[in-house]
N, C-alpha and C. Protein backbone atom coordinates (compact mmCIF):
# COMPACT_ATOMS: atom_id res chain seq x y z
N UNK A 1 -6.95 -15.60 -0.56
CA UNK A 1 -6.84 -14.43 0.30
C UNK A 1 -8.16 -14.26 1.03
N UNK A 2 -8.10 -13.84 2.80
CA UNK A 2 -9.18 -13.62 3.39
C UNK A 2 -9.57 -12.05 3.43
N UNK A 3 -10.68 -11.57 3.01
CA UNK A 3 -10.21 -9.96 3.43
C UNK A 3 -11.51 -9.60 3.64
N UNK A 4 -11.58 -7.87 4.14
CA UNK A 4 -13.14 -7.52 4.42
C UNK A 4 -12.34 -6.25 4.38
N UNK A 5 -13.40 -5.35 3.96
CA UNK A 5 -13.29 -4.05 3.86
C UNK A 5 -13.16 -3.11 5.66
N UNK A 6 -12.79 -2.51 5.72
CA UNK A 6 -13.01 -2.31 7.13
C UNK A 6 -13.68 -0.78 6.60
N UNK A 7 -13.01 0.31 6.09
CA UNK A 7 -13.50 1.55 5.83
C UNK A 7 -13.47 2.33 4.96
N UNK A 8 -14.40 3.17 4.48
CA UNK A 8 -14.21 3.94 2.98
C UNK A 8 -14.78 4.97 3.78
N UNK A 9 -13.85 6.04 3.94
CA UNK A 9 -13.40 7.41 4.04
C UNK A 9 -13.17 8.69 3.30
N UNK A 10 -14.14 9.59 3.13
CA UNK A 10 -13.62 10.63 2.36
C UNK A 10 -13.33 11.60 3.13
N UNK A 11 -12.52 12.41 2.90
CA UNK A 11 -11.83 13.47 3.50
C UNK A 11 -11.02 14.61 3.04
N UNK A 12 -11.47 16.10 3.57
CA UNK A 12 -10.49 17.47 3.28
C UNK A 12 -9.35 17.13 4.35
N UNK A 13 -8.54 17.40 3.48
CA UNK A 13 -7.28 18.18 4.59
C UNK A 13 -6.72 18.70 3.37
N UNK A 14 -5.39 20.01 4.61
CA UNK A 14 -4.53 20.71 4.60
C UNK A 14 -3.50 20.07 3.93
N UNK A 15 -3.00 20.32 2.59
CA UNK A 15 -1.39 19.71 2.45
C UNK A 15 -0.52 21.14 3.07
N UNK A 16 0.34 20.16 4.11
CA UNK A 16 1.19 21.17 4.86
C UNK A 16 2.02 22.30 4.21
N UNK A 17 2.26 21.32 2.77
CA UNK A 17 3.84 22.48 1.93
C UNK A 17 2.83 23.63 1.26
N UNK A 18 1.74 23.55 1.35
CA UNK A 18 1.12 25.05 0.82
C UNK A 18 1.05 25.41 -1.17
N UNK A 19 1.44 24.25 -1.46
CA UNK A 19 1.69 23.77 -2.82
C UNK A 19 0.43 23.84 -3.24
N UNK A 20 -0.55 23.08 -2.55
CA UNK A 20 -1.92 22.62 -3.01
C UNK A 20 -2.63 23.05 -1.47
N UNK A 21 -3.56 24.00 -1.30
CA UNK A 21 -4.32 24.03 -0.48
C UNK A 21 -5.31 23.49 0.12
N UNK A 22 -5.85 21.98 -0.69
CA UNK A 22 -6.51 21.26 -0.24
C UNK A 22 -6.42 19.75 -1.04
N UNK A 23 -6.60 18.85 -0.70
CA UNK A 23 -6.41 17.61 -1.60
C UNK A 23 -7.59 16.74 -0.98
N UNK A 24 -8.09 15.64 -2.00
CA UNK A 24 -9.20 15.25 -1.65
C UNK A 24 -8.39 13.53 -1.27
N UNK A 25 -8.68 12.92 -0.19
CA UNK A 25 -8.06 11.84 0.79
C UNK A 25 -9.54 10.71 -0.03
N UNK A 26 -8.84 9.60 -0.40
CA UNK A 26 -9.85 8.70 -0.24
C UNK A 26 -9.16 7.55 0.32
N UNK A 27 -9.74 7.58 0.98
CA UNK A 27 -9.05 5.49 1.93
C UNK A 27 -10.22 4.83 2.15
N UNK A 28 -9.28 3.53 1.10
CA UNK A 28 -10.14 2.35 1.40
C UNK A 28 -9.40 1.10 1.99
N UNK A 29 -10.13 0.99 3.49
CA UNK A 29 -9.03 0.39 4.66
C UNK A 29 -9.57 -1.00 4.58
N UNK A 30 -8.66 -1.82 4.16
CA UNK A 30 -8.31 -3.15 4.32
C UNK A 30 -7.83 -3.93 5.46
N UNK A 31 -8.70 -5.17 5.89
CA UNK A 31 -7.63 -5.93 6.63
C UNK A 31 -7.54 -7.31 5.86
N UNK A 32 -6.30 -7.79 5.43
CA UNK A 32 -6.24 -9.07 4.76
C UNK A 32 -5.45 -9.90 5.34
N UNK A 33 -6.02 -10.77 5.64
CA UNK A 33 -4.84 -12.44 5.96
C UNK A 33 -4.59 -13.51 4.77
N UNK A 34 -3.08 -13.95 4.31
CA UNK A 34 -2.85 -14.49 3.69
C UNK A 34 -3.42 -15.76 3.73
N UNK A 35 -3.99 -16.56 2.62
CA UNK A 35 -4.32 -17.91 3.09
C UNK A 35 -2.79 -18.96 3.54
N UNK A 36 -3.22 -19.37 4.97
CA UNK A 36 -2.02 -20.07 5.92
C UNK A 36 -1.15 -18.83 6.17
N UNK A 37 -1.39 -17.98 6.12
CA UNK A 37 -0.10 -17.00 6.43
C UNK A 37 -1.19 -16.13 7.28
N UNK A 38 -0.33 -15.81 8.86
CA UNK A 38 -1.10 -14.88 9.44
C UNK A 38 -0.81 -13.10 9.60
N UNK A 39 -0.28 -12.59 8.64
CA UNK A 39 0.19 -11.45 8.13
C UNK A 39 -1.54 -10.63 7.76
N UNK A 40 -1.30 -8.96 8.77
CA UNK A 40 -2.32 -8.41 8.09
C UNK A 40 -2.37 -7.09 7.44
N UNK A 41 -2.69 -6.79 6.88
CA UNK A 41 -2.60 -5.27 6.15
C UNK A 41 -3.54 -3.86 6.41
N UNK A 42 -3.22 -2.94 6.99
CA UNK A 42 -4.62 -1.90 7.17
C UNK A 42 -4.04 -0.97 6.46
N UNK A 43 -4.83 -0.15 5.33
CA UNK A 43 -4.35 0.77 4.43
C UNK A 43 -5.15 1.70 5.39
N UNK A 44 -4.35 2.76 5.70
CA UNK A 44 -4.27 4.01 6.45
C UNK A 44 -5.10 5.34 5.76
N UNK A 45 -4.17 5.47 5.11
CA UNK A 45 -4.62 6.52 4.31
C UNK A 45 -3.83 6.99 2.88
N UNK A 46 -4.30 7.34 2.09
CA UNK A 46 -3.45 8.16 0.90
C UNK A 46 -3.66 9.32 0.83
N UNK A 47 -2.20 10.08 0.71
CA UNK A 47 -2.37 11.71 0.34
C UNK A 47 -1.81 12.06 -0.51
N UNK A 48 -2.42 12.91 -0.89
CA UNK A 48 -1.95 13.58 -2.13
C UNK A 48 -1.17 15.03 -1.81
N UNK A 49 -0.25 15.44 -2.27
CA UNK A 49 0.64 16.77 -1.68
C UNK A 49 2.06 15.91 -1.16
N UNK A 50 2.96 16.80 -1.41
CA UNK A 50 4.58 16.40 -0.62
C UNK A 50 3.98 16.65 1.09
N UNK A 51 5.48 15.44 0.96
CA UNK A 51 5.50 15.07 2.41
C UNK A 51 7.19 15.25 2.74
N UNK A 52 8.04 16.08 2.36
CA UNK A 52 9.31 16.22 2.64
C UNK A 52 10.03 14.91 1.66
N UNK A 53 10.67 14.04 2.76
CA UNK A 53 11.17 12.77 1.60
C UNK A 53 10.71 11.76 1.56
N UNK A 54 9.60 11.66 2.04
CA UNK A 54 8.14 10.73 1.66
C UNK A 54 7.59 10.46 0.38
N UNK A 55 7.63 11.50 0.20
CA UNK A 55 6.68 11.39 -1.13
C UNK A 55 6.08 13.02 -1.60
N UNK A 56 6.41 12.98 -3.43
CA UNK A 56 6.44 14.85 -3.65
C UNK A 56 5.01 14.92 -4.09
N UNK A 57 4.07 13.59 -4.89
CA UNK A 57 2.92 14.26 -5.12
C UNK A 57 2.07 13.15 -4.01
N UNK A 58 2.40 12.10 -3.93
CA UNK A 58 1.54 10.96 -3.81
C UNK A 58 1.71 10.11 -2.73
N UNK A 59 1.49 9.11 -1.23
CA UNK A 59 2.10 8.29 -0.55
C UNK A 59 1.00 7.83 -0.05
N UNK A 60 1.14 6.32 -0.06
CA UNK A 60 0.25 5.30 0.45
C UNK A 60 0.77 4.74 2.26
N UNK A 61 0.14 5.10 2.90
CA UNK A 61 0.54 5.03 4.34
C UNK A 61 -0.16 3.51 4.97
N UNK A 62 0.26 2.84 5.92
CA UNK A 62 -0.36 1.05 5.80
C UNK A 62 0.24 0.28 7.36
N UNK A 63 -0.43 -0.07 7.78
CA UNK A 63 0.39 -0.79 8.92
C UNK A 63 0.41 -2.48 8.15
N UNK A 64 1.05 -3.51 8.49
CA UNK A 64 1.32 -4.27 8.25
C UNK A 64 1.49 -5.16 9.82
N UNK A 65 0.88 -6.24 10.10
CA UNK A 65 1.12 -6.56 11.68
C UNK A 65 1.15 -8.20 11.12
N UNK A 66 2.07 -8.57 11.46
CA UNK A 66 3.19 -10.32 11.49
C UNK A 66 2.62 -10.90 12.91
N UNK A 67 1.79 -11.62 12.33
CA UNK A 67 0.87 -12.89 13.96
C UNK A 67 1.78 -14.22 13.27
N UNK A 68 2.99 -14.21 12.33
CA UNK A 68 3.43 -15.74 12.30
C UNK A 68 4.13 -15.65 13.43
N UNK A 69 4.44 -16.95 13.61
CA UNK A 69 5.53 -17.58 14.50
C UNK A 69 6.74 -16.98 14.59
N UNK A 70 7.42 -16.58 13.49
CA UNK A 70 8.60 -16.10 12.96
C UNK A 70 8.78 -14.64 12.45
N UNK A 71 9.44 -13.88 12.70
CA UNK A 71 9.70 -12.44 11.81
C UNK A 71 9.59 -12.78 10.63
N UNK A 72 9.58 -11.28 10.20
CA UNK A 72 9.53 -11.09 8.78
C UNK A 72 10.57 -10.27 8.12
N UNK A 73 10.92 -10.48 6.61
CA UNK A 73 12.21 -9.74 6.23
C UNK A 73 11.64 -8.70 5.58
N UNK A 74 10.32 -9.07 4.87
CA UNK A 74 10.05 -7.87 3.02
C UNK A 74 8.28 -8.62 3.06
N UNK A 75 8.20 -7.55 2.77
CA UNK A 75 6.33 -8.05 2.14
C UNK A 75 5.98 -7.78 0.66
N UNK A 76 5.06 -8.14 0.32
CA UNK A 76 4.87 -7.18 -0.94
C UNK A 76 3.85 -7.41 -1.61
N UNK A 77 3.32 -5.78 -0.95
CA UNK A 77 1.72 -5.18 -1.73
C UNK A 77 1.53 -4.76 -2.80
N UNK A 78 -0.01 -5.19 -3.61
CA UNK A 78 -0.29 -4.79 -4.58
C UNK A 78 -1.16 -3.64 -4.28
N UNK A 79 -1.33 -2.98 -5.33
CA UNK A 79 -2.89 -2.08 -5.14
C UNK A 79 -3.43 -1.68 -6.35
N UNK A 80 -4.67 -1.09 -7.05
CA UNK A 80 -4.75 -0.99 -7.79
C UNK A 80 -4.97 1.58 -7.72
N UNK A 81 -4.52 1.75 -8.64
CA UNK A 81 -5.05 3.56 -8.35
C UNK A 81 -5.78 4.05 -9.53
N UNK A 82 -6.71 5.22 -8.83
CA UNK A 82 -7.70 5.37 -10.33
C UNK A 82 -7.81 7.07 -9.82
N UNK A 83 -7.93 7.87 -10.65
CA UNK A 83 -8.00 9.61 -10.54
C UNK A 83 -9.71 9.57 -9.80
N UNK A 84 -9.61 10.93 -9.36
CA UNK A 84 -11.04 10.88 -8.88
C UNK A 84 -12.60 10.65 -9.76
N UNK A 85 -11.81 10.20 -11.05
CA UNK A 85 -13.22 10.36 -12.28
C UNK A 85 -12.95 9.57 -12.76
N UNK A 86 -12.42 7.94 -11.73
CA UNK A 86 -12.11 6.65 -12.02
C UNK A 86 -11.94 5.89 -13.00
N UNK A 87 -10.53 7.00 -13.44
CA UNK A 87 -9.81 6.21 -14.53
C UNK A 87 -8.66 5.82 -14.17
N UNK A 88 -8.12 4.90 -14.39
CA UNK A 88 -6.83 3.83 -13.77
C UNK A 88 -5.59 4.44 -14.32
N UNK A 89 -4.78 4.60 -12.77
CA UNK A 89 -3.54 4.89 -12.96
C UNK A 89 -2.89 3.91 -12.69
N UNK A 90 -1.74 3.20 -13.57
CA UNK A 90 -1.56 3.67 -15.00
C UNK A 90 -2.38 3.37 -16.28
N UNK A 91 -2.79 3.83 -17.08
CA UNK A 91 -3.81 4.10 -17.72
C UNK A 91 -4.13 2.45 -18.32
N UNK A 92 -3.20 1.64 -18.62
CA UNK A 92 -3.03 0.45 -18.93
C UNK A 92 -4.22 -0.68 -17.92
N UNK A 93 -4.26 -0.15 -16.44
CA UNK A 93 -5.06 -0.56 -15.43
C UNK A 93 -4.42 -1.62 -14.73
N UNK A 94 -3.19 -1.60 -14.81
CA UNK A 94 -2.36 -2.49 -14.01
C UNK A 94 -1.87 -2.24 -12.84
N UNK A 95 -2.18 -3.18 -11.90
CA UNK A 95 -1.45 -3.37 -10.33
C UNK A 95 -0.58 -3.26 -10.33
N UNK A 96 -0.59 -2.12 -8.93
CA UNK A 96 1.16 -1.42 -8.86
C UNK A 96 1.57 -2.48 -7.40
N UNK A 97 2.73 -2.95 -7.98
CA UNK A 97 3.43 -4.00 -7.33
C UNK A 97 4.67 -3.84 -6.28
N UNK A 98 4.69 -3.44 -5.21
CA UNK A 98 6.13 -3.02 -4.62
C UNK A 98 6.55 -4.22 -3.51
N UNK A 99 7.77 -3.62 -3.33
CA UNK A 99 8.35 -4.83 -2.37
C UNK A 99 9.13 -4.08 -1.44
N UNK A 100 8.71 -4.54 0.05
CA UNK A 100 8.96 -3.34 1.06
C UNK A 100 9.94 -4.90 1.81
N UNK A 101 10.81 -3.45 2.28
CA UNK A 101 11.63 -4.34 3.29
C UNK A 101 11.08 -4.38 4.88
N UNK A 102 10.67 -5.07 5.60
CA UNK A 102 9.55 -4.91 6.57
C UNK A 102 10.66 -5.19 8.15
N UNK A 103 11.15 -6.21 8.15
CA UNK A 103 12.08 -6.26 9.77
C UNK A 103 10.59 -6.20 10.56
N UNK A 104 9.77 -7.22 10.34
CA UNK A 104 9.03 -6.90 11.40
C UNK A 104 8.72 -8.02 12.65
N UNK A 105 9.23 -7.83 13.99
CA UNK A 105 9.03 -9.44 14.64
C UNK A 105 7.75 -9.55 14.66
N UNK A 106 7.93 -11.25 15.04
CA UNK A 106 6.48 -11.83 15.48
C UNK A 106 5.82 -10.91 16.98
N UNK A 107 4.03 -10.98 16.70
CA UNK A 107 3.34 -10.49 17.09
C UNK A 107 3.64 -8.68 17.29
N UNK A 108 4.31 -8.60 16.18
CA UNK A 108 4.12 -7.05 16.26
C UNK A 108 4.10 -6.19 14.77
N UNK A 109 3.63 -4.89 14.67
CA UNK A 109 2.92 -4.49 13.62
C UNK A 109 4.02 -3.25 13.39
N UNK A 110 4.01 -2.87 11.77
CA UNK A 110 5.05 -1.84 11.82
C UNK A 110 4.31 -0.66 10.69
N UNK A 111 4.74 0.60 10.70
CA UNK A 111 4.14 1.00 9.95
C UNK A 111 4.61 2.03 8.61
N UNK A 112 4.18 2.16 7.54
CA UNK A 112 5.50 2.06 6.45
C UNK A 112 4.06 3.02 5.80
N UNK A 113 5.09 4.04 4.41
CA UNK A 113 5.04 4.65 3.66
C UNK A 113 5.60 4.54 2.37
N UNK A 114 4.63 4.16 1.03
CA UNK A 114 5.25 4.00 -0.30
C UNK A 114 4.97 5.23 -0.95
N UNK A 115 5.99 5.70 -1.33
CA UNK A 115 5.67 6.59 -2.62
C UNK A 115 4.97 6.44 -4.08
N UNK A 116 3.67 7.01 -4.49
CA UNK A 116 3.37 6.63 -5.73
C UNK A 116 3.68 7.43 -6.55
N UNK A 117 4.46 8.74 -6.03
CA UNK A 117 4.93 9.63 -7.53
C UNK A 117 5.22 8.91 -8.36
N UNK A 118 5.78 8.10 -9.20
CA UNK A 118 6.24 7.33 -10.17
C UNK A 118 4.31 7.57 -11.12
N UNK A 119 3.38 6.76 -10.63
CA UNK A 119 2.36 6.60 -11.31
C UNK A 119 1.28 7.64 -11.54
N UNK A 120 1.41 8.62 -10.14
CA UNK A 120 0.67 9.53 -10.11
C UNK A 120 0.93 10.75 -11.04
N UNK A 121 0.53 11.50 -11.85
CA UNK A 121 0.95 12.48 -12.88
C UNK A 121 0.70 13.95 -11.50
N UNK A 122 1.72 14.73 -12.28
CA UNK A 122 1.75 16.20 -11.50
C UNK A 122 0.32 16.59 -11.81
N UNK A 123 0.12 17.45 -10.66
CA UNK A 123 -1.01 18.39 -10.41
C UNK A 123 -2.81 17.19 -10.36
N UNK A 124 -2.38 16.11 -9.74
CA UNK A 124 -3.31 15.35 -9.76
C UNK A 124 -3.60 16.12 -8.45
N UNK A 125 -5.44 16.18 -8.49
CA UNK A 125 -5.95 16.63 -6.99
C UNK A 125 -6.66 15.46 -6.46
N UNK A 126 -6.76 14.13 -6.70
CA UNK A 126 -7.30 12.95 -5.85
C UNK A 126 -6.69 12.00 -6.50
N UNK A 127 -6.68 10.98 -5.75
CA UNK A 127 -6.56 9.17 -5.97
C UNK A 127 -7.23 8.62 -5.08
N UNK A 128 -7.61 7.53 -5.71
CA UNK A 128 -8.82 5.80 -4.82
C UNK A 128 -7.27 5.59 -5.32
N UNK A 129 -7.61 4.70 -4.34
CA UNK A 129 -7.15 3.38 -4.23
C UNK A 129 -7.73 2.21 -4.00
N UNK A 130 -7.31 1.15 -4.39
CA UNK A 130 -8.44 0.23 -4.29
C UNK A 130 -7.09 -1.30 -4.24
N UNK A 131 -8.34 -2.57 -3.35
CA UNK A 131 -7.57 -3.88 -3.85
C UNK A 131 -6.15 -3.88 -2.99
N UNK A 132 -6.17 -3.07 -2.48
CA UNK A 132 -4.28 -3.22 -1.76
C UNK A 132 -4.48 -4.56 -0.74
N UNK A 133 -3.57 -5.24 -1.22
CA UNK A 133 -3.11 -6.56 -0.60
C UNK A 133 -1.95 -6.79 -0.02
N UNK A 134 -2.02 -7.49 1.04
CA UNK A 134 -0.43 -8.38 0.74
C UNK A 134 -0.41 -9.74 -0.03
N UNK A 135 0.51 -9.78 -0.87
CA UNK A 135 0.68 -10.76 -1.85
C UNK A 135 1.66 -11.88 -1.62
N UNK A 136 2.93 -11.21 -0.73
CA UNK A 136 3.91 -12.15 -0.77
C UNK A 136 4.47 -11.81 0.57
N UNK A 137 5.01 -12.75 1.57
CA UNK A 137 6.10 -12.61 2.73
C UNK A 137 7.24 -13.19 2.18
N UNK A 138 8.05 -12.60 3.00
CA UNK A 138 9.62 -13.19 3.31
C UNK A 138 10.20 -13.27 4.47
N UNK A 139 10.83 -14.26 5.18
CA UNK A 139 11.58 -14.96 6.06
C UNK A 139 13.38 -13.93 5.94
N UNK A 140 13.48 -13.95 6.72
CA UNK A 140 15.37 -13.68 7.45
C UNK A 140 16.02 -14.54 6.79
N UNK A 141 15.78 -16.24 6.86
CA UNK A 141 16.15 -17.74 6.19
C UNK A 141 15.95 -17.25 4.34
N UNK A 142 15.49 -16.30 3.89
CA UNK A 142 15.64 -16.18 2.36
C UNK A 142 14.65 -16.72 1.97
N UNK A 143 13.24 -17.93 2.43
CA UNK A 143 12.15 -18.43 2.26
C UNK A 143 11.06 -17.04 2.16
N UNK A 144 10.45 -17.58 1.20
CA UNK A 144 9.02 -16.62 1.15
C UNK A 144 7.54 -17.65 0.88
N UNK A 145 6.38 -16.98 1.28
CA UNK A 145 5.11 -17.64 0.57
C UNK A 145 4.67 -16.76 -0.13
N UNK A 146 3.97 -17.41 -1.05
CA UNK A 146 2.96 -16.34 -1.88
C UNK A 146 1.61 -16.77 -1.82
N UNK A 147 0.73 -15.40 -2.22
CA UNK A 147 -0.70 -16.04 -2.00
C UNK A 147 -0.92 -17.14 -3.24
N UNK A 148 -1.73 -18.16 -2.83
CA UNK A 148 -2.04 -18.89 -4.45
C UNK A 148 -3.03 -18.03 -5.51
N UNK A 149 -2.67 -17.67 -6.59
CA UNK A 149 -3.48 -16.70 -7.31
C UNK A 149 -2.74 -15.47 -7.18
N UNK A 150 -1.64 -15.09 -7.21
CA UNK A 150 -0.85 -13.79 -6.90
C UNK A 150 -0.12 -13.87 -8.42
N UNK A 151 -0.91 -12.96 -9.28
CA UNK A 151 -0.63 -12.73 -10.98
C UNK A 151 0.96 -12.13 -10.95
N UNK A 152 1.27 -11.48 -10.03
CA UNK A 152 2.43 -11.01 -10.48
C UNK A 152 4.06 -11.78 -10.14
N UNK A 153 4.77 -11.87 -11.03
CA UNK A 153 6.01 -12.81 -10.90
C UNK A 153 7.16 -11.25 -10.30
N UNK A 154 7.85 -12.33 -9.55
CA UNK A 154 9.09 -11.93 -8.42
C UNK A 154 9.83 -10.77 -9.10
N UNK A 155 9.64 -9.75 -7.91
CA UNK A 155 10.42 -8.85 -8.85
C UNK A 155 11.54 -8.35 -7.46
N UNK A 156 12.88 -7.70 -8.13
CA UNK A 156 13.86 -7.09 -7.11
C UNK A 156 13.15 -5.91 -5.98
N UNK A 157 13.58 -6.19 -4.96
CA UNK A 157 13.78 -5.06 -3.88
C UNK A 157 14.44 -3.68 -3.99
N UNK A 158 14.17 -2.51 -3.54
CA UNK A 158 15.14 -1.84 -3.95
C UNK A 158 15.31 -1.39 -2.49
């Protein structure tokens, strides 16, 4: 994997639903190219607070931009999350693994939202994030690559 940090950001904002009056934003913005694969990743931002049907405590926001030759069907990022007093969610310290369905053509970039409620516990007021990659593409044709060194084995789409 090729990668470089592009930005580490801290930041107040407003959560809109009035639930939590302030949440603390940390983004750490990635751009990664697969080795031989020209797929890149920019982690946006993470917030903490609902977002309607986005996401009720937690959502990782990311553009994803496809420079192969060919569209793309599904990607699938890792990342690692830690509370603001950098202890690893989930406490185990394991990479949270998802698999996004992407539809994205060549030379163009799309931009997507994962939910981390699942890992994030209620009434959390920050998350890092850290390490978010792309790990794996997929082809329309049912073909995928993976990075070489990508620990985690194939898991379903939902």
């Amino acid at each position: 994997m090729i990668g470089s940090v592009r930005a580490v950001l801290l930041a107040r904002v407003a959560v809109a639903s009035g639930a939590v009056p302030l949440a603390l934003i940390v983004v750490v913005g990635c751009a990664l190219g697969l080795a031989g694969v020209r797929v890149h990743a920019d982690l946006v931002a993470v917030v903490v607070g609902e977002r309607g049907v986005l996401h009720d405590r937690a959502g990782l926001y990311y553009t994803i931009t496809n420079e192969e030759p060919r569209a793309l069907s599904a990607v699938r990022v890792s990342f690692d999350v830690y509370d603001a007093d950098g202890r690893p969610i989930p406490p185990d310290g394991s990479s949270i693994v998802v698999d996004v369905r992407a539809d994205i053509p060549s030379g163009e970039a799309r931009g997507f939202c994962t939910s981390i409620d699942d890992v994030v516990p209620p009434a959390t007021p920050a998350v890092v994030v850290t390490r978010f990659r792309v790990t794996r593409v997929s082809y329309p044709d049912g073909t995928n690559r993976r990075v070489a060194g990508d620990p985690h084995p194939p898991v379903s789409s939902r």
